[in-house]
PDB file of N, CA and C in Angstrom:
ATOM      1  N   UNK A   1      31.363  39.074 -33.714  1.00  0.00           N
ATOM      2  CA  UNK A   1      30.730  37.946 -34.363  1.00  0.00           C
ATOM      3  C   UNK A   1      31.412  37.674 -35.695  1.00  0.00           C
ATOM      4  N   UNK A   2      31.090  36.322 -35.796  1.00  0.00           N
ATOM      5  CA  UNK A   2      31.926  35.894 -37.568  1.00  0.00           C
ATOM      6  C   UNK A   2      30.891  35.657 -38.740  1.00  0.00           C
ATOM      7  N   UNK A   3      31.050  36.042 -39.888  1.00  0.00           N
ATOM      8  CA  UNK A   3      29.976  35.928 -40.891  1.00  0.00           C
ATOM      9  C   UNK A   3      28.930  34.296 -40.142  1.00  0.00           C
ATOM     10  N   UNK A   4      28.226  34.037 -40.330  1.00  0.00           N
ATOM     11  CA  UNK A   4      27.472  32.779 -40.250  1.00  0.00           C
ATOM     12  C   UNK A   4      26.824  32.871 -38.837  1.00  0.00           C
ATOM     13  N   UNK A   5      27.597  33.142 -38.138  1.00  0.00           N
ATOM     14  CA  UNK A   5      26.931  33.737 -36.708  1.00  0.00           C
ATOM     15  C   UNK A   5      25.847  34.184 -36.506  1.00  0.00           C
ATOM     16  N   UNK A   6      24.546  33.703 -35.256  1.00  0.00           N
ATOM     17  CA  UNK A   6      23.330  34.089 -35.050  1.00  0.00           C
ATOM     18  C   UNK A   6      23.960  34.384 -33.586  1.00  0.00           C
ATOM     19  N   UNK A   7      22.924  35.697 -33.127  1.00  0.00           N
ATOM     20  CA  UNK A   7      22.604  35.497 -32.042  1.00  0.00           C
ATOM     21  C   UNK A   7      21.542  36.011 -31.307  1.00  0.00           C
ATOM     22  N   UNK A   8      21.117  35.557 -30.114  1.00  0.00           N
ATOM     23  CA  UNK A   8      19.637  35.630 -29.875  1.00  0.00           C
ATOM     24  C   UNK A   8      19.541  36.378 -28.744  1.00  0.00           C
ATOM     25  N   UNK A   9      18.800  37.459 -28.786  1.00  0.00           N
ATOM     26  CA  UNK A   9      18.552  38.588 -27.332  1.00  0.00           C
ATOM     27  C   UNK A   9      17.140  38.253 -27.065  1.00  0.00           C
ATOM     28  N   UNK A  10      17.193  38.440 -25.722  1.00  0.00           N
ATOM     29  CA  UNK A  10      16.010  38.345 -24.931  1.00  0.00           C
ATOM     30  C   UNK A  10      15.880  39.732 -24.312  1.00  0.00           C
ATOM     31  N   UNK A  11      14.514  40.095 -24.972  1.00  0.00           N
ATOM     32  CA  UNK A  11      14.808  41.728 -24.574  1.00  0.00           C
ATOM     33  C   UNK A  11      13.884  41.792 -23.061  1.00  0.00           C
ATOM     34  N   UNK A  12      13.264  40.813 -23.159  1.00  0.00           N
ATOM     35  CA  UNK A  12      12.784  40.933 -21.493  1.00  0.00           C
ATOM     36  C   UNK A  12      13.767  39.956 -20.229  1.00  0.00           C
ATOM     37  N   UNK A  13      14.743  39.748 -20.532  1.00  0.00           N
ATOM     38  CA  UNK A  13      15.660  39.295 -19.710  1.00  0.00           C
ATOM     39  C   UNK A  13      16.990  40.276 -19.501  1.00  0.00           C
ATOM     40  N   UNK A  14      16.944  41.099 -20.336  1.00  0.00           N
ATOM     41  CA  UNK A  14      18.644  41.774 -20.766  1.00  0.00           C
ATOM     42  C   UNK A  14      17.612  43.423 -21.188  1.00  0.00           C
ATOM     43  N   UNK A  15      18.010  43.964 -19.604  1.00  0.00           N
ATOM     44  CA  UNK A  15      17.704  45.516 -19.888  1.00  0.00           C
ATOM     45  C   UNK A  15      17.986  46.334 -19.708  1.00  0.00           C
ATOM     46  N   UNK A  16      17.816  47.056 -20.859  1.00  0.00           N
ATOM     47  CA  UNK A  16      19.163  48.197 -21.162  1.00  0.00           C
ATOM     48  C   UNK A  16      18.830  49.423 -21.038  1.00  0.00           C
ATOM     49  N   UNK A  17      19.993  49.967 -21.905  1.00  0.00           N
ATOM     50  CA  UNK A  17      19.159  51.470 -22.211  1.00  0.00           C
ATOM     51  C   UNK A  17      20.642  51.856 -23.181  1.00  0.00           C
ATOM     52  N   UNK A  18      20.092  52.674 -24.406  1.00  0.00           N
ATOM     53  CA  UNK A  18      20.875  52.785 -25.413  1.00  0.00           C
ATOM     54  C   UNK A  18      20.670  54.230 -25.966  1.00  0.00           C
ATOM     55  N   UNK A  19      21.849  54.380 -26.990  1.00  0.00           N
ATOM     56  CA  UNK A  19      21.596  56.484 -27.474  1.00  0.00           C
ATOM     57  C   UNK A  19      21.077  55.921 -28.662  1.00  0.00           C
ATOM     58  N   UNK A  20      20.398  56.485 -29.640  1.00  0.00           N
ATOM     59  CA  UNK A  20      19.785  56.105 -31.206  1.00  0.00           C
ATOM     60  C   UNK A  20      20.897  55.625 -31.682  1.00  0.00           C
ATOM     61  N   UNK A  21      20.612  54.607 -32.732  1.00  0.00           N
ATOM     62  CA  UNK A  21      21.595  53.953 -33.223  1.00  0.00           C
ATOM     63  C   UNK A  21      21.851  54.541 -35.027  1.00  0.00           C
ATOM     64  N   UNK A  22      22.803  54.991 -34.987  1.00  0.00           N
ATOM     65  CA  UNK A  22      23.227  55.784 -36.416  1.00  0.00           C
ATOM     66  C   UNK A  22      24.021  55.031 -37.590  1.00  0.00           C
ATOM     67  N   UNK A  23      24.179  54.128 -38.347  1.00  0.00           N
ATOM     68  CA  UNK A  23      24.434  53.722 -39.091  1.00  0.00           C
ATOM     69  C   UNK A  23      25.323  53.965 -40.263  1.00  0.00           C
ATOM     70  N   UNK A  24      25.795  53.171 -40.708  1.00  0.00           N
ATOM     71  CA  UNK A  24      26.760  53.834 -41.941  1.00  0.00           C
ATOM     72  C   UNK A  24      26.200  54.220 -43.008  1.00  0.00           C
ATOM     73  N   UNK A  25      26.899  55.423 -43.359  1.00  0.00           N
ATOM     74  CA  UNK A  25      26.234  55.712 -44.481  1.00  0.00           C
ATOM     75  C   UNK A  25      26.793  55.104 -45.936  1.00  0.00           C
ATOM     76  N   UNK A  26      28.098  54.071 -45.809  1.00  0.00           N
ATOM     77  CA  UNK A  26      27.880  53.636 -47.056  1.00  0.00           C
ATOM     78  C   UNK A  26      27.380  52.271 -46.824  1.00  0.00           C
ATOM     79  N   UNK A  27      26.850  52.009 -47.964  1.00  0.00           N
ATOM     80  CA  UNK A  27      25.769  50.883 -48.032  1.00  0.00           C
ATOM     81  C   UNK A  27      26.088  49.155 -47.646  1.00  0.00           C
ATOM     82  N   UNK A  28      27.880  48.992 -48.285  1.00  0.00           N
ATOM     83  CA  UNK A  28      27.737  48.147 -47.735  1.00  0.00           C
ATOM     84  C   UNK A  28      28.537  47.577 -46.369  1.00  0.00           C
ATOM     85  N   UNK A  29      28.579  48.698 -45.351  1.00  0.00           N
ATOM     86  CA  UNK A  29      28.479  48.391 -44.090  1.00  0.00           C
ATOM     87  C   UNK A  29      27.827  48.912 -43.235  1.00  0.00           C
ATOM     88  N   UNK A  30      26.216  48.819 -43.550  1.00  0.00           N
ATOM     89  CA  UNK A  30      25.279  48.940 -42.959  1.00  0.00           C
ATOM     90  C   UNK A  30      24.647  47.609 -41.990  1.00  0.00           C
ATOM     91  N   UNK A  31      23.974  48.178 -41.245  1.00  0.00           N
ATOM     92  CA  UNK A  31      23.445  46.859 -40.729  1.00  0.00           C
ATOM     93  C   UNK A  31      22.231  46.500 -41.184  1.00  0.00           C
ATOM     94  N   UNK A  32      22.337  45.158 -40.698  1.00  0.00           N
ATOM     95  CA  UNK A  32      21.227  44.164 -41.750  1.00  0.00           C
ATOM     96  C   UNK A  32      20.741  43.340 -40.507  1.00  0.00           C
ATOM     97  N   UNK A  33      20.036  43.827 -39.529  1.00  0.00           N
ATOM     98  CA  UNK A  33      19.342  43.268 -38.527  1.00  0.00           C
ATOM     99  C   UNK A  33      17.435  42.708 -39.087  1.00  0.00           C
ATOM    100  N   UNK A  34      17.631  41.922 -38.495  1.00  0.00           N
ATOM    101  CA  UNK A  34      16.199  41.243 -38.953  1.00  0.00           C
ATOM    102  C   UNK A  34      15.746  40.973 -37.333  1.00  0.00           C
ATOM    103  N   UNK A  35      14.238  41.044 -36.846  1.00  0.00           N
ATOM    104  CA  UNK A  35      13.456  40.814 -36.185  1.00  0.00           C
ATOM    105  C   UNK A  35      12.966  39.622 -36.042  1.00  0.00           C
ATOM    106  N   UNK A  36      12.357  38.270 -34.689  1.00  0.00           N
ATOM    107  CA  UNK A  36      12.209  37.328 -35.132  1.00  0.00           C
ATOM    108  C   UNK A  36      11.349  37.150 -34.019  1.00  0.00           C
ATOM    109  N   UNK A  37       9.977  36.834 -34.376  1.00  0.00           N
ATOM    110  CA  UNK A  37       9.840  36.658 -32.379  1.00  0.00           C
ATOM    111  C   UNK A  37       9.291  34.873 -32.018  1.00  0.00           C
ATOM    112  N   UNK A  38       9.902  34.641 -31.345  1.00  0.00           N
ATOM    113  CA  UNK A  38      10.127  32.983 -30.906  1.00  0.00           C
ATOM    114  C   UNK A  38       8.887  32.682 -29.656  1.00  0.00           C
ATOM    115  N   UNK A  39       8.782  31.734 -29.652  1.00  0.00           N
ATOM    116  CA  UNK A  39       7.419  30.987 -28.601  1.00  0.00           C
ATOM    117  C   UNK A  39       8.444  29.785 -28.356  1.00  0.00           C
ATOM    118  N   UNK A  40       8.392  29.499 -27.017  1.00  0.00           N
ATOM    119  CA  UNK A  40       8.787  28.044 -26.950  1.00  0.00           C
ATOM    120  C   UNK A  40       8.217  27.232 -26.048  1.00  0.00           C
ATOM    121  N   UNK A  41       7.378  26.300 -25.943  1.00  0.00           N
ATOM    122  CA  UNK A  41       6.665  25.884 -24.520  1.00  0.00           C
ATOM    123  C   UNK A  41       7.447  26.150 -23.624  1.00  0.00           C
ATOM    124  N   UNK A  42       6.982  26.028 -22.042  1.00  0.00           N
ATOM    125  CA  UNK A  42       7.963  26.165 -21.067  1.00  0.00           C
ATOM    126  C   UNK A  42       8.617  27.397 -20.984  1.00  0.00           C
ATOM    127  N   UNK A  43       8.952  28.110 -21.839  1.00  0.00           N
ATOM    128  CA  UNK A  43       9.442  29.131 -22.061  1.00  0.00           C
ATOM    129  C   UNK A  43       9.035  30.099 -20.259  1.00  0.00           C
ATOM    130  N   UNK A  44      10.198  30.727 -19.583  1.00  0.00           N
ATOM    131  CA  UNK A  44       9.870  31.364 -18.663  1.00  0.00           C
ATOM    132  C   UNK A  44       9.115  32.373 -18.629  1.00  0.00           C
ATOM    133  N   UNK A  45       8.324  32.667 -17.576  1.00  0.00           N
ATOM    134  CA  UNK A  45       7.234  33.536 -18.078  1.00  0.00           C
ATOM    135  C   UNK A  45       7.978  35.080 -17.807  1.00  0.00           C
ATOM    136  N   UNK A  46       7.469  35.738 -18.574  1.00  0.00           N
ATOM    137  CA  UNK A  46       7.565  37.132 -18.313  1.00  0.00           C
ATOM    138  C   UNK A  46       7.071  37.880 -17.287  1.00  0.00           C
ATOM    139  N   UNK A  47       7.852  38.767 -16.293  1.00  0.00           N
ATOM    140  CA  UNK A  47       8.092  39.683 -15.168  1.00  0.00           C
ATOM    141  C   UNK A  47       6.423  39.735 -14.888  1.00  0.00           C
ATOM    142  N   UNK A  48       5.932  40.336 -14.413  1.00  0.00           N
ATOM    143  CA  UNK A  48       4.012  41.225 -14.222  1.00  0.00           C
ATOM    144  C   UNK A  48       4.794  42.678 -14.845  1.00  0.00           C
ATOM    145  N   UNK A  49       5.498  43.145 -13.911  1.00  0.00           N
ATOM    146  CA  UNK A  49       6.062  44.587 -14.355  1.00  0.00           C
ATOM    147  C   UNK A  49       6.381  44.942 -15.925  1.00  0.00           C
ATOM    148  N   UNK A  50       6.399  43.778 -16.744  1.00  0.00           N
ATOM    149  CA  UNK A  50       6.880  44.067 -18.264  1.00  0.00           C
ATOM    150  C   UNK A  50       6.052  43.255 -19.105  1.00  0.00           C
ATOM    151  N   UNK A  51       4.546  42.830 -18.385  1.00  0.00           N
ATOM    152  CA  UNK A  51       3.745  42.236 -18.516  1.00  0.00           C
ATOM    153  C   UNK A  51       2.722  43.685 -19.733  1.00  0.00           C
ATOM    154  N   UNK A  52       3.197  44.199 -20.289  1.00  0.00           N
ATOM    155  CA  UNK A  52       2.408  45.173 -21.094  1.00  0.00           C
ATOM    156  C   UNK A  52       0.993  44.326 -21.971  1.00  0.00           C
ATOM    157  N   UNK A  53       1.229  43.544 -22.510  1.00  0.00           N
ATOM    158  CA  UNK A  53       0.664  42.969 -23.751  1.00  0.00           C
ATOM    159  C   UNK A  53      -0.284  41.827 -22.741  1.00  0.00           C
ATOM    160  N   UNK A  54      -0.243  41.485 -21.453  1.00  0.00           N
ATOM    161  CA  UNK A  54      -1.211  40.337 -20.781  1.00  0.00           C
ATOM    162  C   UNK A  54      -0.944  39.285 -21.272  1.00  0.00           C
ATOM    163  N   UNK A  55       0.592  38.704 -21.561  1.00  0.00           N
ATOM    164  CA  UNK A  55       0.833  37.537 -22.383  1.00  0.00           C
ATOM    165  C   UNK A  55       0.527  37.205 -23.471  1.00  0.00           C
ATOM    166  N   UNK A  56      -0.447  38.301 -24.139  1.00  0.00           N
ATOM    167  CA  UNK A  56      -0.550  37.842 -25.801  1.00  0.00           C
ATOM    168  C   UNK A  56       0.227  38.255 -26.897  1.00  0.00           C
ATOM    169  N   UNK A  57       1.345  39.257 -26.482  1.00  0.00           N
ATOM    170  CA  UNK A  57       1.899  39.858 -27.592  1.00  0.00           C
ATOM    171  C   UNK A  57       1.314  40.929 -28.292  1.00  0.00           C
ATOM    172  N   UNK A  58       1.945  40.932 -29.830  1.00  0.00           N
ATOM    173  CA  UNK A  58       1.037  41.479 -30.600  1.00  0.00           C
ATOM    174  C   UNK A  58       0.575  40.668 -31.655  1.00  0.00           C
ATOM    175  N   UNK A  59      -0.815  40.841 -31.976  1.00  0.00           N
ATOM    176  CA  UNK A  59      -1.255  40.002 -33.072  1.00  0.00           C
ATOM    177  C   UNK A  59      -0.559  40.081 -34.353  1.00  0.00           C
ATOM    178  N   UNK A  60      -0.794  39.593 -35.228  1.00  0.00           N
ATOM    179  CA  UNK A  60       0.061  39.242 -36.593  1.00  0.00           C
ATOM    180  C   UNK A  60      -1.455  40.148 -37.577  1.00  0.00           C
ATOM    181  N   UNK A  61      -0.524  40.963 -38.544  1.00  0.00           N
ATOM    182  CA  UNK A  61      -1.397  41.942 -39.194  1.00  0.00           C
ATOM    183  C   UNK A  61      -0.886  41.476 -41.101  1.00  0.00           C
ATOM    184  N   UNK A  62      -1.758  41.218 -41.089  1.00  0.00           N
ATOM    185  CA  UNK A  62      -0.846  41.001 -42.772  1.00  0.00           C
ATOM    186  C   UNK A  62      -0.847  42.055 -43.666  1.00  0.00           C
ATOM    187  N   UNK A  63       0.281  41.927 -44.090  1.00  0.00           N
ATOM    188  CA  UNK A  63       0.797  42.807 -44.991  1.00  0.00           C
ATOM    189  C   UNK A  63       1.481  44.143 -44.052  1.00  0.00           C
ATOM    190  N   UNK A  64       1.614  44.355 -42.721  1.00  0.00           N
ATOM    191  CA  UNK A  64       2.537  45.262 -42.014  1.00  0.00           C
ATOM    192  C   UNK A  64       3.583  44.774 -41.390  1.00  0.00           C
ATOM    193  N   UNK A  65       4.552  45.891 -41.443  1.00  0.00           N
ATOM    194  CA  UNK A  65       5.474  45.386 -40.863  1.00  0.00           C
ATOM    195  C   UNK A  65       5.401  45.944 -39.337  1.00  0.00           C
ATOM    196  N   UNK A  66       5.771  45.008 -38.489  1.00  0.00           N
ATOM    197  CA  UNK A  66       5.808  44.933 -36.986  1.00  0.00           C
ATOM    198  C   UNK A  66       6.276  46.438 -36.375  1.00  0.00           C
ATOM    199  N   UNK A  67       5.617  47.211 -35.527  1.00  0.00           N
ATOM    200  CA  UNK A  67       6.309  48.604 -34.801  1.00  0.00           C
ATOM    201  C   UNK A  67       5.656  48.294 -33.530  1.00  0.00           C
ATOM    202  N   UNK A  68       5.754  49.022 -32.362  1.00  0.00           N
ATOM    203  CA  UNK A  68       5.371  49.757 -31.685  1.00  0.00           C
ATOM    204  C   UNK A  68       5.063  51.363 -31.205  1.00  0.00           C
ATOM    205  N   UNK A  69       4.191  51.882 -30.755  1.00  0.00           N
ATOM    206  CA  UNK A  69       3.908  52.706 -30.842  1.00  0.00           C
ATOM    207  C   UNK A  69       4.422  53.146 -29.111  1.00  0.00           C
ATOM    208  N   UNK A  70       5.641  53.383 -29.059  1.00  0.00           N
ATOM    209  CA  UNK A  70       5.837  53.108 -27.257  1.00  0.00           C
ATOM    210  C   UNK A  70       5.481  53.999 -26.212  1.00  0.00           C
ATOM    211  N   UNK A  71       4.611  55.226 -26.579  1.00  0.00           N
ATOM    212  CA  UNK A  71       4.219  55.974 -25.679  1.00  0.00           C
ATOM    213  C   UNK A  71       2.895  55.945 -25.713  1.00  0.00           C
ATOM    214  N   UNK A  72       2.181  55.006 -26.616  1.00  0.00           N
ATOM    215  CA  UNK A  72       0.705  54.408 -26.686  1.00  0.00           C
ATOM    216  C   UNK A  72       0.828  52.982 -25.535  1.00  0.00           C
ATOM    217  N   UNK A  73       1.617  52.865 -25.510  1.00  0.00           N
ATOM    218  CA  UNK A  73       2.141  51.404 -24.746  1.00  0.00           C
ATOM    219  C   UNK A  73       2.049  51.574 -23.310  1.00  0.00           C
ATOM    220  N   UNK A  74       3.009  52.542 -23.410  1.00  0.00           N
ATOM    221  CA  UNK A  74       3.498  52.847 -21.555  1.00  0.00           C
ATOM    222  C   UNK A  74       1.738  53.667 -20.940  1.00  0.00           C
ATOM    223  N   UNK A  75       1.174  54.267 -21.728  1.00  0.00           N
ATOM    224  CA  UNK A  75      -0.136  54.969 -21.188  1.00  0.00           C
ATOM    225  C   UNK A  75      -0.933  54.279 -20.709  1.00  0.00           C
ATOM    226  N   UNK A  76      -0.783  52.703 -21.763  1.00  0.00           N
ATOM    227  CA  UNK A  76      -2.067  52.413 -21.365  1.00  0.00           C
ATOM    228  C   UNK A  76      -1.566  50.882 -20.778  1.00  0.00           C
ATOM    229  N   UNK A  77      -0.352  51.095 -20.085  1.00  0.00           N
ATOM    230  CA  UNK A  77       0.082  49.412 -19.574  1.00  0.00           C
ATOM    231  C   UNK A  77      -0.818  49.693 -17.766  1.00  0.00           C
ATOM    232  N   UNK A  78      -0.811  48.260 -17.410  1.00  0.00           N
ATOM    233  CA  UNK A  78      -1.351  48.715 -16.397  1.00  0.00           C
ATOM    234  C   UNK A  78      -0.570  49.060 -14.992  1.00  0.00           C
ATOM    235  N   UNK A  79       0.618  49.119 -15.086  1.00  0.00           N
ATOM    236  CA  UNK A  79       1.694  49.748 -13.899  1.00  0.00           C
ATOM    237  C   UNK A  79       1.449  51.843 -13.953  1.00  0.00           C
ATOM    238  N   UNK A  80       1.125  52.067 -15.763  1.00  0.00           N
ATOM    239  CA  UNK A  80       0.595  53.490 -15.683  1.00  0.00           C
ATOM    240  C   UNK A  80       0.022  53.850 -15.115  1.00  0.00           C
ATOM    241  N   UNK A  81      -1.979  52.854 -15.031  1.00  0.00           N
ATOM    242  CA  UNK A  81      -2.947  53.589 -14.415  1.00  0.00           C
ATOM    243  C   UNK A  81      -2.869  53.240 -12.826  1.00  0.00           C
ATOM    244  N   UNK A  82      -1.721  52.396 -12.504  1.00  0.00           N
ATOM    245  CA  UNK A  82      -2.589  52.065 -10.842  1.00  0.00           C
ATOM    246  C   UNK A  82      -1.783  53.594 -10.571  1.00  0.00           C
TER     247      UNK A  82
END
């Protein structure tokens, strides 16, 4: 990519699997990734199988910043209990 460059992943379309991601330790060639999450009408719907959240996402909490908790997730999605 070139400075000015965006680009946009669809993490329920494009699935992966990755080792922890380790970073530089000098500062300024670190990465500077920012989070963004998009709605668009029409927008294709998401799988049932990756259907975790029942189409609502996660709610908006003020003053936190966004995580998941992913083994609170997978326990209680419903592909776990059937």
């Amino acid at each position: 990519m070139q400075p000015g460059e965006v680009q946009f992943l669809n993490n329920f379309t494009t699935l992966h699997a990755r080792t922890e991601f380790e970073d530089h330790e000098e500062v300024k060639r670190r990465r500077h990734m920012l989070r963004l999450w998009l709605h668009r009408p029409g927008f294709r719907p998401l799988a049932a199988n990756l259907n975790l959240f029942e189409g609502e996402g996660v709610a908006a909490q003020s003053g936190k910043k966004p995580s998941f908790d992913l083994k609170s997730v997978r326990a209680e999605a419903p592909a776990a209990r059937a």
